[in-house]
PDB file of N, CA and C in Angstrom:
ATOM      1  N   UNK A   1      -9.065 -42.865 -34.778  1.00  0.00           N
ATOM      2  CA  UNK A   1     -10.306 -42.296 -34.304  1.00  0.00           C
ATOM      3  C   UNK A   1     -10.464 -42.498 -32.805  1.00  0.00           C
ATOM      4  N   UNK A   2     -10.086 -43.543 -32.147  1.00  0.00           N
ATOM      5  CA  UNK A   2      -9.949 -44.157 -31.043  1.00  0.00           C
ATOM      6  C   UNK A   2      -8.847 -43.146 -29.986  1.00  0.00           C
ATOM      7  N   UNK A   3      -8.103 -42.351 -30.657  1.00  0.00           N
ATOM      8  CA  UNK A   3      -7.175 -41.777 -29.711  1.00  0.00           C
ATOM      9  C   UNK A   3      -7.519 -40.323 -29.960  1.00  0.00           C
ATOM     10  N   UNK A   4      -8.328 -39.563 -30.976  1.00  0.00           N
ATOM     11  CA  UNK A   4      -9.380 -38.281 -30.691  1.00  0.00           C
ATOM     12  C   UNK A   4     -10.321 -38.749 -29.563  1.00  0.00           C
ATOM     13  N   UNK A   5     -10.947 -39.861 -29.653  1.00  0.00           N
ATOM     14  CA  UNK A   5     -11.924 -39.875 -28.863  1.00  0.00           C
ATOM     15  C   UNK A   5     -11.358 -39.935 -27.015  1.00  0.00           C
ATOM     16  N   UNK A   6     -10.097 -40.514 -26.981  1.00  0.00           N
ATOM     17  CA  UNK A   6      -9.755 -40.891 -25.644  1.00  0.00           C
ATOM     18  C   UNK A   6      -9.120 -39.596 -25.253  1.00  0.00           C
ATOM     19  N   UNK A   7      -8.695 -38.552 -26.123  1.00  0.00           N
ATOM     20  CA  UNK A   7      -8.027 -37.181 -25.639  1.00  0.00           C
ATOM     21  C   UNK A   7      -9.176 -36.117 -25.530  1.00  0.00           C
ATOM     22  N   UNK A   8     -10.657 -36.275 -26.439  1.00  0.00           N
ATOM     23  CA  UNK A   8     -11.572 -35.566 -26.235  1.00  0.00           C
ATOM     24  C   UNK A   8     -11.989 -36.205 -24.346  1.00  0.00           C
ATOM     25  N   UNK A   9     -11.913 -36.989 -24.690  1.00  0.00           N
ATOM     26  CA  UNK A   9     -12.638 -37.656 -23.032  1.00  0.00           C
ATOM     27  C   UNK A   9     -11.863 -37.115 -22.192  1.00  0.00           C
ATOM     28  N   UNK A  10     -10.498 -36.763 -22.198  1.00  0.00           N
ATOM     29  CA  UNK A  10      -9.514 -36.240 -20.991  1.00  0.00           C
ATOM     30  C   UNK A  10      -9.518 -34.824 -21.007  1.00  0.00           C
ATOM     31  N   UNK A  11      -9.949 -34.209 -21.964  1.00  0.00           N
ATOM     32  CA  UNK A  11     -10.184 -32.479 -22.413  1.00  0.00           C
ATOM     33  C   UNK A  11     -11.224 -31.939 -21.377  1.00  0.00           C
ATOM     34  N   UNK A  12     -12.039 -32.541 -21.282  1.00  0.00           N
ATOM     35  CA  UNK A  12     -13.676 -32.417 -21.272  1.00  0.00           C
ATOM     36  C   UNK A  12     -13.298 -32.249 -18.940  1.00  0.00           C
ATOM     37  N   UNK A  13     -12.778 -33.115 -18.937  1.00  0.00           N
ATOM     38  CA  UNK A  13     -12.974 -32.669 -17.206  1.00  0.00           C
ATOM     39  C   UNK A  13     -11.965 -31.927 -16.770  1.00  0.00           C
ATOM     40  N   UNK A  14     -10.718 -31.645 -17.534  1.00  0.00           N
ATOM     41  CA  UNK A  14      -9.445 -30.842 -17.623  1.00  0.00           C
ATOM     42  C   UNK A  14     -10.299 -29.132 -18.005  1.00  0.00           C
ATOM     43  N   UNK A  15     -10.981 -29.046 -18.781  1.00  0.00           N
ATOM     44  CA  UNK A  15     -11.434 -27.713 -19.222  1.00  0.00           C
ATOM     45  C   UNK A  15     -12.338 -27.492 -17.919  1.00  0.00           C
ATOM     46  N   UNK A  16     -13.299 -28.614 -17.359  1.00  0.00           N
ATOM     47  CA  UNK A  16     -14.226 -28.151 -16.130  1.00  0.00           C
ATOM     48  C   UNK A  16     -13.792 -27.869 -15.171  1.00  0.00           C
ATOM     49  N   UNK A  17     -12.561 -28.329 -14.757  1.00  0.00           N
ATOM     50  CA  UNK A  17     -11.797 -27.778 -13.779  1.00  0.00           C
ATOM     51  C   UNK A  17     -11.338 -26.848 -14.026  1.00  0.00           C
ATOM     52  N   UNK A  18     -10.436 -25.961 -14.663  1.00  0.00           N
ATOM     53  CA  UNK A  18      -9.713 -25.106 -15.630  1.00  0.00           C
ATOM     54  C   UNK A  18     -10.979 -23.603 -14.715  1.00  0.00           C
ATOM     55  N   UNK A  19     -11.876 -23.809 -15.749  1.00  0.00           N
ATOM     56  CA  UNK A  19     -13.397 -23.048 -15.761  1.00  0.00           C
ATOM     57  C   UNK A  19     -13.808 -22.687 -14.392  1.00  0.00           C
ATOM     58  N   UNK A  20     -14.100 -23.968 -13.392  1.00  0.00           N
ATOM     59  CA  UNK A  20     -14.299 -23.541 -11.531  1.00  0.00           C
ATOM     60  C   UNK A  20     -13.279 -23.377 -10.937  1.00  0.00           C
ATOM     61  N   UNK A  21     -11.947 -23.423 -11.250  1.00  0.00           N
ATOM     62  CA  UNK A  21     -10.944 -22.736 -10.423  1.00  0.00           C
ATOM     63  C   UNK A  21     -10.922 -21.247 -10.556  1.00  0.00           C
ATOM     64  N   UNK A  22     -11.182 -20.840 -11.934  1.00  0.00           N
ATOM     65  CA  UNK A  22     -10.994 -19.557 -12.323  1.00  0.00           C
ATOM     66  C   UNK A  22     -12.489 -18.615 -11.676  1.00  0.00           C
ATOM     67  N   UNK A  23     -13.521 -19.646 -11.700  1.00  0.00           N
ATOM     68  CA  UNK A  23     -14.590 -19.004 -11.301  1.00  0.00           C
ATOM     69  C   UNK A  23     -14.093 -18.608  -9.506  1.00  0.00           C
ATOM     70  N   UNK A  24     -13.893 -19.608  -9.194  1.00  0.00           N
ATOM     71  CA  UNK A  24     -13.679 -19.487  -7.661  1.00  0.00           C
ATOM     72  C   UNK A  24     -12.351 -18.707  -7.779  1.00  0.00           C
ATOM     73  N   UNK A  25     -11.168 -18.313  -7.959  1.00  0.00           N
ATOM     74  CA  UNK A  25     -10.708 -17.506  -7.831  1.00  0.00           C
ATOM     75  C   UNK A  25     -11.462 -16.384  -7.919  1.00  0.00           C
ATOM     76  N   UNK A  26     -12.132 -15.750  -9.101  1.00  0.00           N
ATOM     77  CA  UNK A  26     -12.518 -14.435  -9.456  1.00  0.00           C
ATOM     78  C   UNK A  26     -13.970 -14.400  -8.760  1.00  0.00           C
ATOM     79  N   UNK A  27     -14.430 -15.017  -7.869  1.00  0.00           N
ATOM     80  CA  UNK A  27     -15.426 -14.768  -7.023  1.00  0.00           C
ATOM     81  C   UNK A  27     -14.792 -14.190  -5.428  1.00  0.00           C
ATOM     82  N   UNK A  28     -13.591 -15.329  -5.217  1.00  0.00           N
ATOM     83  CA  UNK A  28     -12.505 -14.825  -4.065  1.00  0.00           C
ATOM     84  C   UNK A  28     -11.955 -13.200  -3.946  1.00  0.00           C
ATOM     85  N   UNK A  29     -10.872 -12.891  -5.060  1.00  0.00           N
ATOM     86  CA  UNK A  29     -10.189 -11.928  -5.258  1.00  0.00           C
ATOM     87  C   UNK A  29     -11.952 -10.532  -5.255  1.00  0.00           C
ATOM     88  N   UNK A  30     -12.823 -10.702  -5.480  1.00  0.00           N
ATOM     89  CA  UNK A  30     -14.029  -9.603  -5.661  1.00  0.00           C
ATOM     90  C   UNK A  30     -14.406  -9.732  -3.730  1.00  0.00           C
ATOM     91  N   UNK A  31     -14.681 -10.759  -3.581  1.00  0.00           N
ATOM     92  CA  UNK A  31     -15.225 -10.865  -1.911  1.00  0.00           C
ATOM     93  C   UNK A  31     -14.203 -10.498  -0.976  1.00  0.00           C
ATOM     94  N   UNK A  32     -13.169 -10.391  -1.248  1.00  0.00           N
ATOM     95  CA  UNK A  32     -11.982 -10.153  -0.216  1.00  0.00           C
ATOM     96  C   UNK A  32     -11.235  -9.136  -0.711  1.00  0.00           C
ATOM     97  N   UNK A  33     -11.523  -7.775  -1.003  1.00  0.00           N
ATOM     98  CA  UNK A  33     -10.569  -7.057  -1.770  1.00  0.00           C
ATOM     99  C   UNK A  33      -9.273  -6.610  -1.217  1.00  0.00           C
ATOM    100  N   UNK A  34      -9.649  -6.094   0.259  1.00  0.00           N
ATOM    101  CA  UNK A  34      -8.303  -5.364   0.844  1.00  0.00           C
ATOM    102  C   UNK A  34      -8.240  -6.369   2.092  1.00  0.00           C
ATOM    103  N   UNK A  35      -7.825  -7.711   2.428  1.00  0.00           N
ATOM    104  CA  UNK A  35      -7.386  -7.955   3.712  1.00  0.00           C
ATOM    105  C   UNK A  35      -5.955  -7.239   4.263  1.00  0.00           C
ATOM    106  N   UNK A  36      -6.430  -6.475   5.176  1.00  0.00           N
ATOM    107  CA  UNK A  36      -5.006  -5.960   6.035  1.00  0.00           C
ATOM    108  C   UNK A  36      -4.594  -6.384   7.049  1.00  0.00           C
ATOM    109  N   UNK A  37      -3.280  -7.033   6.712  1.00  0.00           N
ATOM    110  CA  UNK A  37      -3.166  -8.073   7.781  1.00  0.00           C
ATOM    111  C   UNK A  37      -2.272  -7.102   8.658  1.00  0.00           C
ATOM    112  N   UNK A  38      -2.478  -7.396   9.644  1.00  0.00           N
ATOM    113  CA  UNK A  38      -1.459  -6.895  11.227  1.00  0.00           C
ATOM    114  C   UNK A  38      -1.933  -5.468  11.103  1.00  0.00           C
ATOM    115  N   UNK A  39      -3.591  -4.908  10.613  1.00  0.00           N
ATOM    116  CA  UNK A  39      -3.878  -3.204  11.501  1.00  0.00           C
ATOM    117  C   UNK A  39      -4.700  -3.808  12.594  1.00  0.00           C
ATOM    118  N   UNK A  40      -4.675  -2.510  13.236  1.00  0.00           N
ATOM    119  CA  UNK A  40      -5.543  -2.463  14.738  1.00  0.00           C
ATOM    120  C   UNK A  40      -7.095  -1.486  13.775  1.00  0.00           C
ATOM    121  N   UNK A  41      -8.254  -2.320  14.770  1.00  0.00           N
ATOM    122  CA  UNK A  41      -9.260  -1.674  13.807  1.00  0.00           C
ATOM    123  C   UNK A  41      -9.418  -0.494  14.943  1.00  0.00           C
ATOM    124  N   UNK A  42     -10.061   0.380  14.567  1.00  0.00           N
ATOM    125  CA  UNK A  42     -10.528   1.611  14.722  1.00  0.00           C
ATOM    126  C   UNK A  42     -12.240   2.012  14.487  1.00  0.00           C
ATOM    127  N   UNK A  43     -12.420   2.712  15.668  1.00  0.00           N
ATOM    128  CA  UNK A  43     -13.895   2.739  15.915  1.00  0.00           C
ATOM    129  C   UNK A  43     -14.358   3.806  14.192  1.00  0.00           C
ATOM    130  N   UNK A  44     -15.498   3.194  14.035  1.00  0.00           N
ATOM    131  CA  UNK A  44     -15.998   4.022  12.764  1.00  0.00           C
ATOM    132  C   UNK A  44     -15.930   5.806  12.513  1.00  0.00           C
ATOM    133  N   UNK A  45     -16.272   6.178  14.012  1.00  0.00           N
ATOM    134  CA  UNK A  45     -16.640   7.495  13.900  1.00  0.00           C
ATOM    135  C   UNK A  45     -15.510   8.046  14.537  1.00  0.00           C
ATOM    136  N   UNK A  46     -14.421   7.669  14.847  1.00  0.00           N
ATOM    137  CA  UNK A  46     -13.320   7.921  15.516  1.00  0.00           C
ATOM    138  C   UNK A  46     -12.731   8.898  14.142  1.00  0.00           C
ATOM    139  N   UNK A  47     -11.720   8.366  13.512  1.00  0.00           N
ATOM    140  CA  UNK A  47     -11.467   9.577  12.065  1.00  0.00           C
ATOM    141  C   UNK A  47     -12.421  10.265  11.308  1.00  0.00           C
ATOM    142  N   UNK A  48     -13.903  10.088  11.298  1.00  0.00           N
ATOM    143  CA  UNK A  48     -14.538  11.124  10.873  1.00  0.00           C
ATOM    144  C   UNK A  48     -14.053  12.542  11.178  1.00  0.00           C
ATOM    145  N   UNK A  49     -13.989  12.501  13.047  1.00  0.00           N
ATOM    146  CA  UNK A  49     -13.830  13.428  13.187  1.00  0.00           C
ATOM    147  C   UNK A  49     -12.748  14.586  12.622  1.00  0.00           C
ATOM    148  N   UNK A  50     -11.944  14.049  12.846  1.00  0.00           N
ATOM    149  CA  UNK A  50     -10.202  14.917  12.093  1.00  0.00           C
ATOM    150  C   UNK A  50     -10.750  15.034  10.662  1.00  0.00           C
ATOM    151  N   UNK A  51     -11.293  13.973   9.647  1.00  0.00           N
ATOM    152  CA  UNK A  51     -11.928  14.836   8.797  1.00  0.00           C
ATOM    153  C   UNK A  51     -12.592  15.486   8.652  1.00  0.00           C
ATOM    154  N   UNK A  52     -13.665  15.558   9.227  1.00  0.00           N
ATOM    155  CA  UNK A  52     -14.661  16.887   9.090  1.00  0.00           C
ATOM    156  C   UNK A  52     -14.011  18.185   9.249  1.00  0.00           C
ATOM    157  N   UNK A  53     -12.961  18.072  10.305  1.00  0.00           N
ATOM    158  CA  UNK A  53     -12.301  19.370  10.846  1.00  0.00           C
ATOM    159  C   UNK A  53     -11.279  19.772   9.773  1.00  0.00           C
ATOM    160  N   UNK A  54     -10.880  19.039   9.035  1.00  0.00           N
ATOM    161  CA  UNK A  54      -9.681  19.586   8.423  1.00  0.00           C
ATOM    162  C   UNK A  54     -10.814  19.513   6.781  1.00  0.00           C
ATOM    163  N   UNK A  55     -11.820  19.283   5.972  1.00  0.00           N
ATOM    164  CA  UNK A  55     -12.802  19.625   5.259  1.00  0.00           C
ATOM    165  C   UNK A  55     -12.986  20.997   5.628  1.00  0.00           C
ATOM    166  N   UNK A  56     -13.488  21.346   7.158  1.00  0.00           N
ATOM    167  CA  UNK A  56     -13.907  22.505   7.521  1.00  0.00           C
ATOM    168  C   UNK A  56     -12.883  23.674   6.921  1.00  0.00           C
ATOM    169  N   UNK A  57     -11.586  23.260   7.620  1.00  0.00           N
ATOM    170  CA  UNK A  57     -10.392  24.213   7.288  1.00  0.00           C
ATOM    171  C   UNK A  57     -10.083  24.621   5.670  1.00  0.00           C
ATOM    172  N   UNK A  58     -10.069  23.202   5.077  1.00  0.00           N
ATOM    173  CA  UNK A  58      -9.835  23.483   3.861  1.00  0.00           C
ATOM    174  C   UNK A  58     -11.217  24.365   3.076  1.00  0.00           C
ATOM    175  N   UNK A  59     -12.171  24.184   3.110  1.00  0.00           N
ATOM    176  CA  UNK A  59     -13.402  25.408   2.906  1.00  0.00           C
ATOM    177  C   UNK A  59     -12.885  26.320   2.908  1.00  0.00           C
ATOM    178  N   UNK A  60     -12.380  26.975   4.383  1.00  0.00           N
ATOM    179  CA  UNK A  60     -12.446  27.830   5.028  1.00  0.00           C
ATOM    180  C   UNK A  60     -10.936  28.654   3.870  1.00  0.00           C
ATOM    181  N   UNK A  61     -10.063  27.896   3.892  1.00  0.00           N
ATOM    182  CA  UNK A  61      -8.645  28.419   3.278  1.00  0.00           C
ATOM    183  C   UNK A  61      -8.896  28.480   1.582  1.00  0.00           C
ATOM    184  N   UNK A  62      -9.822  28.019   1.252  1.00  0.00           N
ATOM    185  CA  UNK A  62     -10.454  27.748  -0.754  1.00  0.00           C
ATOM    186  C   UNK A  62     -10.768  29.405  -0.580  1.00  0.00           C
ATOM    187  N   UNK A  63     -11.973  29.494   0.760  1.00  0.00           N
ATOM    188  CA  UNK A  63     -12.358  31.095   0.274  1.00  0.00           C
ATOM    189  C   UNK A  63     -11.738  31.962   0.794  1.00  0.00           C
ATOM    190  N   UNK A  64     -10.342  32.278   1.245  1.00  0.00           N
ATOM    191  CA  UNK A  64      -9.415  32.889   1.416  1.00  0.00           C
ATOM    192  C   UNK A  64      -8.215  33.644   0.483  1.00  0.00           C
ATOM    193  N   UNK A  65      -8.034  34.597  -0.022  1.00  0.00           N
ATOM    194  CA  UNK A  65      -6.736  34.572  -0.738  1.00  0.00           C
ATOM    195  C   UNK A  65      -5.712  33.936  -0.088  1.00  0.00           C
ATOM    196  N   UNK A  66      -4.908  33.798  -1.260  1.00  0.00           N
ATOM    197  CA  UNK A  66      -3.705  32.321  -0.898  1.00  0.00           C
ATOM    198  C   UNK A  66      -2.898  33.387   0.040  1.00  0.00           C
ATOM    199  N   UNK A  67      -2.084  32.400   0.727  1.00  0.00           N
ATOM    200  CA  UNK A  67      -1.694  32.794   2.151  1.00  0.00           C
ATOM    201  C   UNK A  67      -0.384  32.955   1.175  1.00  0.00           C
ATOM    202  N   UNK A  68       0.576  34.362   2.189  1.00  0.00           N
ATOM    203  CA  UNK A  68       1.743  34.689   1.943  1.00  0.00           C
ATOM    204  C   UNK A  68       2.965  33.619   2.257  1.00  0.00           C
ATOM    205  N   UNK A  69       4.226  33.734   2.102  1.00  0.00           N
ATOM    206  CA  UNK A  69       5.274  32.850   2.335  1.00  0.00           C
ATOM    207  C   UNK A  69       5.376  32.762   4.040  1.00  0.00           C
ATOM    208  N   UNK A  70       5.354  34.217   5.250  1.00  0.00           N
ATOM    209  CA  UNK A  70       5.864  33.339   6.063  1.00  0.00           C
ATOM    210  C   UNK A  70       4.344  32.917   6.909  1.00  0.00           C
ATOM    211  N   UNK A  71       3.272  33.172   6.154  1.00  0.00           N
ATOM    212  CA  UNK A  71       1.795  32.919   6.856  1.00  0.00           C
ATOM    213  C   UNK A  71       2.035  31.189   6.794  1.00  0.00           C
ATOM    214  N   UNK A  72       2.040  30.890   5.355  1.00  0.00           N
ATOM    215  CA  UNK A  72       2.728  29.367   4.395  1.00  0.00           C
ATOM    216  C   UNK A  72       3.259  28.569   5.614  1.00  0.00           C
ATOM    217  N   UNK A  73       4.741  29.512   5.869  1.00  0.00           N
ATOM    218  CA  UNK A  73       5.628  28.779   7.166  1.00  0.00           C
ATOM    219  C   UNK A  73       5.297  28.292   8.434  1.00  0.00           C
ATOM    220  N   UNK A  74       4.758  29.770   8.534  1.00  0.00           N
ATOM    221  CA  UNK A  74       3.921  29.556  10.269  1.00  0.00           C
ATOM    222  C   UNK A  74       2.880  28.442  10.300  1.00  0.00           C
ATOM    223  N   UNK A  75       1.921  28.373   9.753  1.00  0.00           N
ATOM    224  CA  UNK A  75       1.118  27.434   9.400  1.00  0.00           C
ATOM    225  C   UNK A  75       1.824  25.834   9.351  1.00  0.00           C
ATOM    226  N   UNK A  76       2.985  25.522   8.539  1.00  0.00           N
ATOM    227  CA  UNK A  76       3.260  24.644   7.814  1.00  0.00           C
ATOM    228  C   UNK A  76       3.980  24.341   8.887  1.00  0.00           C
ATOM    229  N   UNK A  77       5.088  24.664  10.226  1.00  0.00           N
ATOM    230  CA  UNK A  77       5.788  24.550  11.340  1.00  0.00           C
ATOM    231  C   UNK A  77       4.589  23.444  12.250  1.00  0.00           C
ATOM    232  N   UNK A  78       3.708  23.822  11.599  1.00  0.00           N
ATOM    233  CA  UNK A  78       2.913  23.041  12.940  1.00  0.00           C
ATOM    234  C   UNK A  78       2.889  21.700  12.717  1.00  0.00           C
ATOM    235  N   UNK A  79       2.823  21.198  11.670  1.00  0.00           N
ATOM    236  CA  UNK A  79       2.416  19.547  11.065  1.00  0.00           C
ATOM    237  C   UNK A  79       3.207  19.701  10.027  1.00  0.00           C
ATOM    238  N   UNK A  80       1.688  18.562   9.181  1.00  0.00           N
ATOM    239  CA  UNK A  80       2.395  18.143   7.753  1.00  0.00           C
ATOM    240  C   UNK A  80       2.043  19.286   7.045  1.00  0.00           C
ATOM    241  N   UNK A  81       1.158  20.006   6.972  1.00  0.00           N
ATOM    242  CA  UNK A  81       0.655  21.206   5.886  1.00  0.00           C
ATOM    243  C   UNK A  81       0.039  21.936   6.598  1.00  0.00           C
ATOM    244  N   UNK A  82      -0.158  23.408   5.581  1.00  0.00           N
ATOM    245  CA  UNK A  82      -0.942  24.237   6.427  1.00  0.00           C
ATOM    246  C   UNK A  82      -2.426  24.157   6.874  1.00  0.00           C
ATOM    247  N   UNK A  83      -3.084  23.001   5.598  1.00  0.00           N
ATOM    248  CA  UNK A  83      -4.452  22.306   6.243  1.00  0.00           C
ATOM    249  C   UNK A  83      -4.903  21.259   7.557  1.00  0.00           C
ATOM    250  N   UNK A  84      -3.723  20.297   6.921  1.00  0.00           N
ATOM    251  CA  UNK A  84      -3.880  19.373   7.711  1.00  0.00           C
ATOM    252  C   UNK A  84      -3.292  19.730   9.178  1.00  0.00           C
ATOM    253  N   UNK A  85      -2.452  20.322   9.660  1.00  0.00           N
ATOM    254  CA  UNK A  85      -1.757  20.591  10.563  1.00  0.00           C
ATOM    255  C   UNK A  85      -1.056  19.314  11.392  1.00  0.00           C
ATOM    256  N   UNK A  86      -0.860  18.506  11.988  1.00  0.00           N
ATOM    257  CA  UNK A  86      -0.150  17.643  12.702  1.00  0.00           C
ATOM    258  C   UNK A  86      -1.558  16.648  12.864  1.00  0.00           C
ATOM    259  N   UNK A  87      -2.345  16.257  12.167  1.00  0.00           N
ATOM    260  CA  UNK A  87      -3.744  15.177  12.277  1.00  0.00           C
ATOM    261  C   UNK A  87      -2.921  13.677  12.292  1.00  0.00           C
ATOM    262  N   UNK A  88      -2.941  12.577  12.759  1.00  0.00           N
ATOM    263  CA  UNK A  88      -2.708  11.336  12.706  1.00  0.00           C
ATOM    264  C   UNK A  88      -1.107  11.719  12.208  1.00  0.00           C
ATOM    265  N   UNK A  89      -0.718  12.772  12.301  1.00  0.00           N
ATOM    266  CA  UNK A  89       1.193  12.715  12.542  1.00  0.00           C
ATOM    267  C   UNK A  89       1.575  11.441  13.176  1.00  0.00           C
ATOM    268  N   UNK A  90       0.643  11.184  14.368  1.00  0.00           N
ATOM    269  CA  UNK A  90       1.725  10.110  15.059  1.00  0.00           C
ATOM    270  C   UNK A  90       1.444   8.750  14.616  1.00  0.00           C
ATOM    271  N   UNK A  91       0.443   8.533  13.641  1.00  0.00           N
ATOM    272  CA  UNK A  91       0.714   7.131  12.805  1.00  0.00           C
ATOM    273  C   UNK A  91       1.032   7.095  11.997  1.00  0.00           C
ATOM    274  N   UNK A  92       1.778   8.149  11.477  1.00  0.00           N
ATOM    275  CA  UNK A  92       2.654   7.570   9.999  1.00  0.00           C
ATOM    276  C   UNK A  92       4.092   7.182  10.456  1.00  0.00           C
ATOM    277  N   UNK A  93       4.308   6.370   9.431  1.00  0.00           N
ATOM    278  CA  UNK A  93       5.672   6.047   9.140  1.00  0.00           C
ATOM    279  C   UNK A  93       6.505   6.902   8.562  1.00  0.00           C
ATOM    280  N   UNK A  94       7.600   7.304   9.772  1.00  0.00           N
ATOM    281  CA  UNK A  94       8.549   7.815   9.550  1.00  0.00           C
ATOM    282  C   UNK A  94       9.800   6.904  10.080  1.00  0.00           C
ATOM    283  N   UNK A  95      11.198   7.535   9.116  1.00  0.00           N
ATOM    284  CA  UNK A  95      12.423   6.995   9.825  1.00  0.00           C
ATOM    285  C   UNK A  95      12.388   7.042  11.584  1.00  0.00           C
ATOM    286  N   UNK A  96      12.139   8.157  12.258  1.00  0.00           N
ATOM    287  CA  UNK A  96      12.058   8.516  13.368  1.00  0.00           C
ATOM    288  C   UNK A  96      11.275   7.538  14.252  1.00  0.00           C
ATOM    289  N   UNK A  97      10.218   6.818  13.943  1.00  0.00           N
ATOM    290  CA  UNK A  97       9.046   6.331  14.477  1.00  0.00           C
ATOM    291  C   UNK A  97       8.893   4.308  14.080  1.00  0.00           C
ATOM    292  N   UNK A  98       9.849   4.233  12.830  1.00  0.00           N
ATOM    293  CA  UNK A  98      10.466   3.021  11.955  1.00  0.00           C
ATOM    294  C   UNK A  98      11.613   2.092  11.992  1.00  0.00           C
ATOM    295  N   UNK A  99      12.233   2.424  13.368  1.00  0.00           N
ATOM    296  CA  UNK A  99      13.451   1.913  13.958  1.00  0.00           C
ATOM    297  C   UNK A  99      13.581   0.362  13.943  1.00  0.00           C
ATOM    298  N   UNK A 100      12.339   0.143  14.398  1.00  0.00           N
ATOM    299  CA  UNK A 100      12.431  -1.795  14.964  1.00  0.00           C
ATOM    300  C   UNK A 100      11.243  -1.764  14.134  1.00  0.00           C
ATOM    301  N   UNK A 101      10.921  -1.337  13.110  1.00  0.00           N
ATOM    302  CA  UNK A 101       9.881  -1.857  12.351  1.00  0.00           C
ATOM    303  C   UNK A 101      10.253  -3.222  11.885  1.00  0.00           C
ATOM    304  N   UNK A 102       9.216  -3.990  11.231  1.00  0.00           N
ATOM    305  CA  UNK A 102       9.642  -5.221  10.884  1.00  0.00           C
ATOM    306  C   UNK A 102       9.222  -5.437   9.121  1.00  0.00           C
ATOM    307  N   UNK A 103       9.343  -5.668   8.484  1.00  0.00           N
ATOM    308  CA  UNK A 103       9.254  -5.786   6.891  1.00  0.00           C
ATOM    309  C   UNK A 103       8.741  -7.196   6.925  1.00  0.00           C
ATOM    310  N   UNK A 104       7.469  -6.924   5.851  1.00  0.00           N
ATOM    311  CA  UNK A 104       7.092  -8.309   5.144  1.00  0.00           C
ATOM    312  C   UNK A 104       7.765  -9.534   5.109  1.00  0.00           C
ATOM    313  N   UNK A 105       9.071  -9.047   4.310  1.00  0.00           N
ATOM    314  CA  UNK A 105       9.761 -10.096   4.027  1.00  0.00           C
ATOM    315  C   UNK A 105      10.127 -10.498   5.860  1.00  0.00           C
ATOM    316  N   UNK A 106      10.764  -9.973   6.418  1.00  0.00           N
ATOM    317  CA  UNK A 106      11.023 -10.635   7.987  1.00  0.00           C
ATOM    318  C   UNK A 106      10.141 -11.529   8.719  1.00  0.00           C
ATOM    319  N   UNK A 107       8.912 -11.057   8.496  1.00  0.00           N
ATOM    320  CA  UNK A 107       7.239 -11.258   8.823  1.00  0.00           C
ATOM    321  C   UNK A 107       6.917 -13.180   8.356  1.00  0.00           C
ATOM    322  N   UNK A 108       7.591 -12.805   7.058  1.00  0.00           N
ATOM    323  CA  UNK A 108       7.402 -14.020   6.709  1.00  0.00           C
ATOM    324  C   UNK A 108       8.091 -15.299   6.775  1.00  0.00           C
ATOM    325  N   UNK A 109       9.653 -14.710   6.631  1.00  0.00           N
ATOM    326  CA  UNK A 109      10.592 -15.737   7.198  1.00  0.00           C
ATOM    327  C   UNK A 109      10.516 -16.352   8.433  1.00  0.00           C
ATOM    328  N   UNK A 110      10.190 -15.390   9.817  1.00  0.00           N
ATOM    329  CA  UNK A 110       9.270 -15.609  10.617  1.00  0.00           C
ATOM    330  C   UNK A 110       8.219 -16.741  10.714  1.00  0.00           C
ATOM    331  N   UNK A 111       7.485 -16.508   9.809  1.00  0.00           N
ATOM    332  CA  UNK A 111       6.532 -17.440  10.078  1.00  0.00           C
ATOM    333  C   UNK A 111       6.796 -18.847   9.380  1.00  0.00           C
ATOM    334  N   UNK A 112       7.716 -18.986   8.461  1.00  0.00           N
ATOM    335  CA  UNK A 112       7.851 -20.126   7.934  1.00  0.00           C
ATOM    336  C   UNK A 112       8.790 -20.360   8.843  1.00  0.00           C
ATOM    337  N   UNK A 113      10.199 -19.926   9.094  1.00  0.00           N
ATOM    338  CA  UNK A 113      10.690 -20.561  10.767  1.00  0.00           C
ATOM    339  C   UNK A 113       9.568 -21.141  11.245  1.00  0.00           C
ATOM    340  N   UNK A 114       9.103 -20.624  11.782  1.00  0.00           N
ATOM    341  CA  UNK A 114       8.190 -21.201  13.058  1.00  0.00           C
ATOM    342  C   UNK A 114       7.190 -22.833  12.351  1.00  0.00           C
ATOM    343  N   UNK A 115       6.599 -22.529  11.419  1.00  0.00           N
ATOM    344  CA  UNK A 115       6.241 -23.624  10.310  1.00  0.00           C
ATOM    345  C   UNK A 115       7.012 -24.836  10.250  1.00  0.00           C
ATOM    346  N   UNK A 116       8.252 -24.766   9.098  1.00  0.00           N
ATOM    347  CA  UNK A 116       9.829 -25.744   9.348  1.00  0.00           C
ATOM    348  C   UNK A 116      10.026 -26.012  10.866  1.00  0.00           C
ATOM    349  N   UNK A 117      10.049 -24.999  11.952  1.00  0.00           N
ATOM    350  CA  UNK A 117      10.798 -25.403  13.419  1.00  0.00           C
ATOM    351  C   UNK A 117      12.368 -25.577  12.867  1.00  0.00           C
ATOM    352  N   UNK A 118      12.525 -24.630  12.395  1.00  0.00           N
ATOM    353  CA  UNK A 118      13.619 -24.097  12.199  1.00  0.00           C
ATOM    354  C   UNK A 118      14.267 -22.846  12.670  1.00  0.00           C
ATOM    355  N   UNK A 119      14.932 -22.734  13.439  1.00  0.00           N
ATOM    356  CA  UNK A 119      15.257 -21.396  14.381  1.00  0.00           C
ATOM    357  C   UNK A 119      16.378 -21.062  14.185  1.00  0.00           C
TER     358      UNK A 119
END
């Protein structure tokens, strides 16, 4: 009876901990949903704009009959599509633009080098 009672006694602050880690995790993971580490922030009303304009376009091309093959082309020569046309082209990732990019994994070895002082 003596060794229920001494494993109930060790249960009892093992489960309370158990219980506020999980709380504090799942209060964490809700308060912090997307940290993005290494962007540059950007003024609020700065990309509105390119959207509104390319919303506008797409309106504009919904009440249109669908465009022919080399209308398609001409259009599509300019950018990424015939809506969007070349909008924030120059921040995506491409091979072209991805040369000396650096990968997570590098990012991190990186930083644990530097951590260790190991070079």
């Amino acid at each position: 009876m003596k060794i229920i009672a001494f494993v109930s006694s060790l249960v009892r602050p093992v489960r309370f901990l158990v219980v506020a880690f999980t709380c504090a995790l799942l209060l964490l993971t809700n308060a912090f949903p997307a940290l993005a580490i290494g962007t540059t922030k950007s003024a609020p009303t700065e990309a509105t704009d390119q959207l509104n304009q390319i919303q506008r376009k797409t309106d504009e091309k919904a009440t249109e009959p669908p465009l022919g093959r080399e209308e398609t082309q001409a259009e599509t020569s300019q950018g990424l599509n015939e809506v969007q046309g070349d909008a924030d082209m120059d921040k995506m990732k491409r091979p072209e633009n991805s040369q000396n990019a650096t990968t997570v994994k590098d990012e991190v070895e990186n930083f644990l080098e530097k951590v260790t002082g190991n070079k």
